[in-house]
C-alpha atoms as a PDB file:
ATOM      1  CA  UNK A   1       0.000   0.000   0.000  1.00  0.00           C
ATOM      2  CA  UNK A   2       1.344   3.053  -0.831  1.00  0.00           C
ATOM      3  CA  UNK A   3       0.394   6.279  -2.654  1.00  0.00           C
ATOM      4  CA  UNK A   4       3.375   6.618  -5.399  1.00  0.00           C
ATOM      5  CA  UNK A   5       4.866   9.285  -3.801  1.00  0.00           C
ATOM      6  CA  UNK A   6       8.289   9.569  -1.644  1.00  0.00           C
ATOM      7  CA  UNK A   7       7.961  10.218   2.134  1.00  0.00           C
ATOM      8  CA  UNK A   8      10.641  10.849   4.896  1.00  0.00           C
ATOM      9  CA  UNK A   9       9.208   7.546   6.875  1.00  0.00           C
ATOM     10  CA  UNK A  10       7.867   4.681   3.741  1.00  0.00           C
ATOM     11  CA  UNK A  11       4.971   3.251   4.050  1.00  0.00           C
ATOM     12  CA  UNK A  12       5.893  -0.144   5.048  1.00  0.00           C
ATOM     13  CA  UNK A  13       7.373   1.148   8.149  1.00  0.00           C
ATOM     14  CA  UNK A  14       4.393   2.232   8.969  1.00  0.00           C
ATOM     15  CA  UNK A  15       2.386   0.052   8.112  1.00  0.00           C
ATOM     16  CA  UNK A  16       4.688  -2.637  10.303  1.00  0.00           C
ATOM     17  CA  UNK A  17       4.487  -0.762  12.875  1.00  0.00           C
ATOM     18  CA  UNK A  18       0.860   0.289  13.106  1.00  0.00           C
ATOM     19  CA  UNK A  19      -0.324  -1.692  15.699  1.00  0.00           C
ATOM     20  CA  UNK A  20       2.260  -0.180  18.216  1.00  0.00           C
ATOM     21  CA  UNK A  21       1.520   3.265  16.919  1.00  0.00           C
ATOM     22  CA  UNK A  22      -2.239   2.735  18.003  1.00  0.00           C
ATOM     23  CA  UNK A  23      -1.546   1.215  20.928  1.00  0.00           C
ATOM     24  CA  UNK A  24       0.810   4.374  22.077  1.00  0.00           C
ATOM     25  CA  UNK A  25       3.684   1.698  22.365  1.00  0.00           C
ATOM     26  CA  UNK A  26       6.395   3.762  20.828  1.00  0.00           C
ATOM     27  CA  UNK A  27       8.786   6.607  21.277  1.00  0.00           C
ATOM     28  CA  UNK A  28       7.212  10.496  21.157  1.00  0.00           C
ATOM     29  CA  UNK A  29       9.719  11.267  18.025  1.00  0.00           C
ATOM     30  CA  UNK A  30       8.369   7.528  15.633  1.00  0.00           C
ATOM     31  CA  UNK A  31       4.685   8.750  16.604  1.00  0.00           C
ATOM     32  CA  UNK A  32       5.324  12.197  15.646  1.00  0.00           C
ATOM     33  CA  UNK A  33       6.898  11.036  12.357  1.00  0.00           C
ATOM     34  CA  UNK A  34       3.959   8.863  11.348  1.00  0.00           C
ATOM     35  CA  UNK A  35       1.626  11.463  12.444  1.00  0.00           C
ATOM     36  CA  UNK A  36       2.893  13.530   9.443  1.00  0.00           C
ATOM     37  CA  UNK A  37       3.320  10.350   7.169  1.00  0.00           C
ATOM     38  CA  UNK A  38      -0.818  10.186   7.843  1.00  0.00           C
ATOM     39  CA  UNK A  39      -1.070  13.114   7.035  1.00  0.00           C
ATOM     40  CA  UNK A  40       0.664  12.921   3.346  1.00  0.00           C
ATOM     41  CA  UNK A  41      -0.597   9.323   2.637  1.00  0.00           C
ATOM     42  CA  UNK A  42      -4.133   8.759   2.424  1.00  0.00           C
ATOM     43  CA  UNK A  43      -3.839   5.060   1.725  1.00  0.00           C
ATOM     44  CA  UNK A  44      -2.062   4.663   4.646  1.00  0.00           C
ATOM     45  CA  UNK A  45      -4.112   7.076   6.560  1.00  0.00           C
ATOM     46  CA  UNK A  46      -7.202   4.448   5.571  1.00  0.00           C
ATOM     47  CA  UNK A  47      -5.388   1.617   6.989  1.00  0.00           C
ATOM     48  CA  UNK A  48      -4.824   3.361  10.246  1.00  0.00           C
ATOM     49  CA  UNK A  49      -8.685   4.008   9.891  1.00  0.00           C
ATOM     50  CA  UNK A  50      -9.440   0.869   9.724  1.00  0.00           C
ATOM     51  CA  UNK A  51      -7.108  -0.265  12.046  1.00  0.00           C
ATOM     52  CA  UNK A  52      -8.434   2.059  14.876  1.00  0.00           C
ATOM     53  CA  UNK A  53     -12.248   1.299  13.716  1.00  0.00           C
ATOM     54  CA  UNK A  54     -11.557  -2.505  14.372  1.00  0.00           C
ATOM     55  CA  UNK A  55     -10.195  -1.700  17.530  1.00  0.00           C
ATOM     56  CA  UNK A  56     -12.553   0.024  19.134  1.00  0.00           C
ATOM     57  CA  UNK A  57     -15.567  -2.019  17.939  1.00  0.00           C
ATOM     58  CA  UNK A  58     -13.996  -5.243  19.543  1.00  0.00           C
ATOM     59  CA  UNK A  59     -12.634  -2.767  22.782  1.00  0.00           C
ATOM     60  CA  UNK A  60     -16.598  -2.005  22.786  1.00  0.00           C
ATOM     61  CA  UNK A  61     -18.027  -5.483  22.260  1.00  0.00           C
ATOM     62  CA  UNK A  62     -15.740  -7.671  24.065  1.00  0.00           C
ATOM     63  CA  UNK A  63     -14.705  -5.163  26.470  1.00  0.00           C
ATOM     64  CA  UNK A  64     -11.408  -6.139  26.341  1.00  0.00           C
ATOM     65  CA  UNK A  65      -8.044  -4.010  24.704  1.00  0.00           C
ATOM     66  CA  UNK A  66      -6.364  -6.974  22.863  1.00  0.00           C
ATOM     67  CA  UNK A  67      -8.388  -8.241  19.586  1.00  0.00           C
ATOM     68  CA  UNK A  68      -8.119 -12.142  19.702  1.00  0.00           C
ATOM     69  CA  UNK A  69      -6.565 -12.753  16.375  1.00  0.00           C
ATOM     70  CA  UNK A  70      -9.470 -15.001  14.378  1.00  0.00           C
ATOM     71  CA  UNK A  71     -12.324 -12.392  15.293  1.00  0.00           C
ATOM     72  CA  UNK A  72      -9.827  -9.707  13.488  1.00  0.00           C
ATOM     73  CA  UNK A  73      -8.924 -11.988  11.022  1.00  0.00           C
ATOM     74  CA  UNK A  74     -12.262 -12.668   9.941  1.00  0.00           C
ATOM     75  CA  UNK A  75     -13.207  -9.001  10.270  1.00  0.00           C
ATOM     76  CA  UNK A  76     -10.476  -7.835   8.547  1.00  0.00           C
ATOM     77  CA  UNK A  77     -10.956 -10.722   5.563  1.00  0.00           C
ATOM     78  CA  UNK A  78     -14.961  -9.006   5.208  1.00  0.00           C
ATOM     79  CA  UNK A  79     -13.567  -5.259   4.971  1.00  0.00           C
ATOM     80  CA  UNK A  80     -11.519  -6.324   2.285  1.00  0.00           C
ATOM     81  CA  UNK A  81     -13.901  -8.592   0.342  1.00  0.00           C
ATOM     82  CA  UNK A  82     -16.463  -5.245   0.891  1.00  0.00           C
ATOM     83  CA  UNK A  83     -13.588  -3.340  -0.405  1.00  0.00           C
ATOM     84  CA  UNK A  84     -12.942  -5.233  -3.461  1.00  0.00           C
ATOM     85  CA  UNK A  85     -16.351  -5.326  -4.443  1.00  0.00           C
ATOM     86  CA  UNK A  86     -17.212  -9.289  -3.794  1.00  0.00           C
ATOM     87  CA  UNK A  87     -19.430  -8.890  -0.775  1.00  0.00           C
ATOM     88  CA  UNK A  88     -22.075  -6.344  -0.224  1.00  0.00           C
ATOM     89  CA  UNK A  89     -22.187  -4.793   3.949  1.00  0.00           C
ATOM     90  CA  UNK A  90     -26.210  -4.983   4.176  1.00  0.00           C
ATOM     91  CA  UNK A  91     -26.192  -8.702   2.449  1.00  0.00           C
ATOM     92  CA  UNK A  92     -24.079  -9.424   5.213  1.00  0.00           C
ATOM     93  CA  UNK A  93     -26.009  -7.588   8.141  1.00  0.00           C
ATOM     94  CA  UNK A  94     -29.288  -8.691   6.420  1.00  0.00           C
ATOM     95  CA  UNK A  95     -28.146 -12.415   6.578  1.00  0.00           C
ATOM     96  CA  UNK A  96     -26.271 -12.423   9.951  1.00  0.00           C
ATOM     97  CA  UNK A  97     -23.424 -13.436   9.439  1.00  0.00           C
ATOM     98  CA  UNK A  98     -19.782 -11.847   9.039  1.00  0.00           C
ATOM     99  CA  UNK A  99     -17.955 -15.446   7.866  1.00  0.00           C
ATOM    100  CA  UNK A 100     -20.829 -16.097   5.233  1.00  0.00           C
ATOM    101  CA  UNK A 101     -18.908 -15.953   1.985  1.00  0.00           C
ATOM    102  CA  UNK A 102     -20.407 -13.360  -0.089  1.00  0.00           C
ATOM    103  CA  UNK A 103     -22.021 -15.988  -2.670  1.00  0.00           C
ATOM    104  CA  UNK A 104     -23.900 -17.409   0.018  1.00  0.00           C
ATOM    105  CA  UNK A 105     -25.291 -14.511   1.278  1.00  0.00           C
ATOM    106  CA  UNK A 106     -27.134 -13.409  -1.602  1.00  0.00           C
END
């Protein structure tokens, strides 16, 4: 992911490091560096979006900070099938479920 044009901090070092980014886990000077990158690199400013959105939403359901990694996998895997046009977000609310493949939902 990337949007084509240079930055002082790439994108895959941000994107590596995202997670400790949102969870405040680094040094003052990184965050203050990928606060900028954000701000030049909407793809990567998406990512954190979606990144923070997940977060919360499972923070809010399962009232716990730590995302057990096969509900985020399986969220993650619908955002980008909704993404990439195979699966449509009201088939899926409509039918109840979030690991329905998007052929069986219709």
């Amino acid at each position: 992911m990337s949007c084509g044009e240079p930055h002082e901090t790439d994108c895959s070092e941000v994107l590596d490091h995202l997670y400790e980014f949102l969870d405040h886990e680094m040094p003052e000077g990184d965050c203050t560096k990928f606060e900028v990158h954000f701000e030049e690199c909407s793809p990567c400013l998406e990512k954190y979006g979606l990144e923070q959105a997940v977060k919360k939403l499972v923070k809010r359901c399962c009232g716990q900070d730590d995302v057990p990694a096969d509900l985020r996998s399986k969220v993650m895997g619908r955002i980008d099938l909704i993404r990439s046009g195979q699966a449509v977000p009201e088939q899926d609310v409509a039918m109840g479920g979030a690991d329905r493949p998007a052929a069986a939902a219709e």
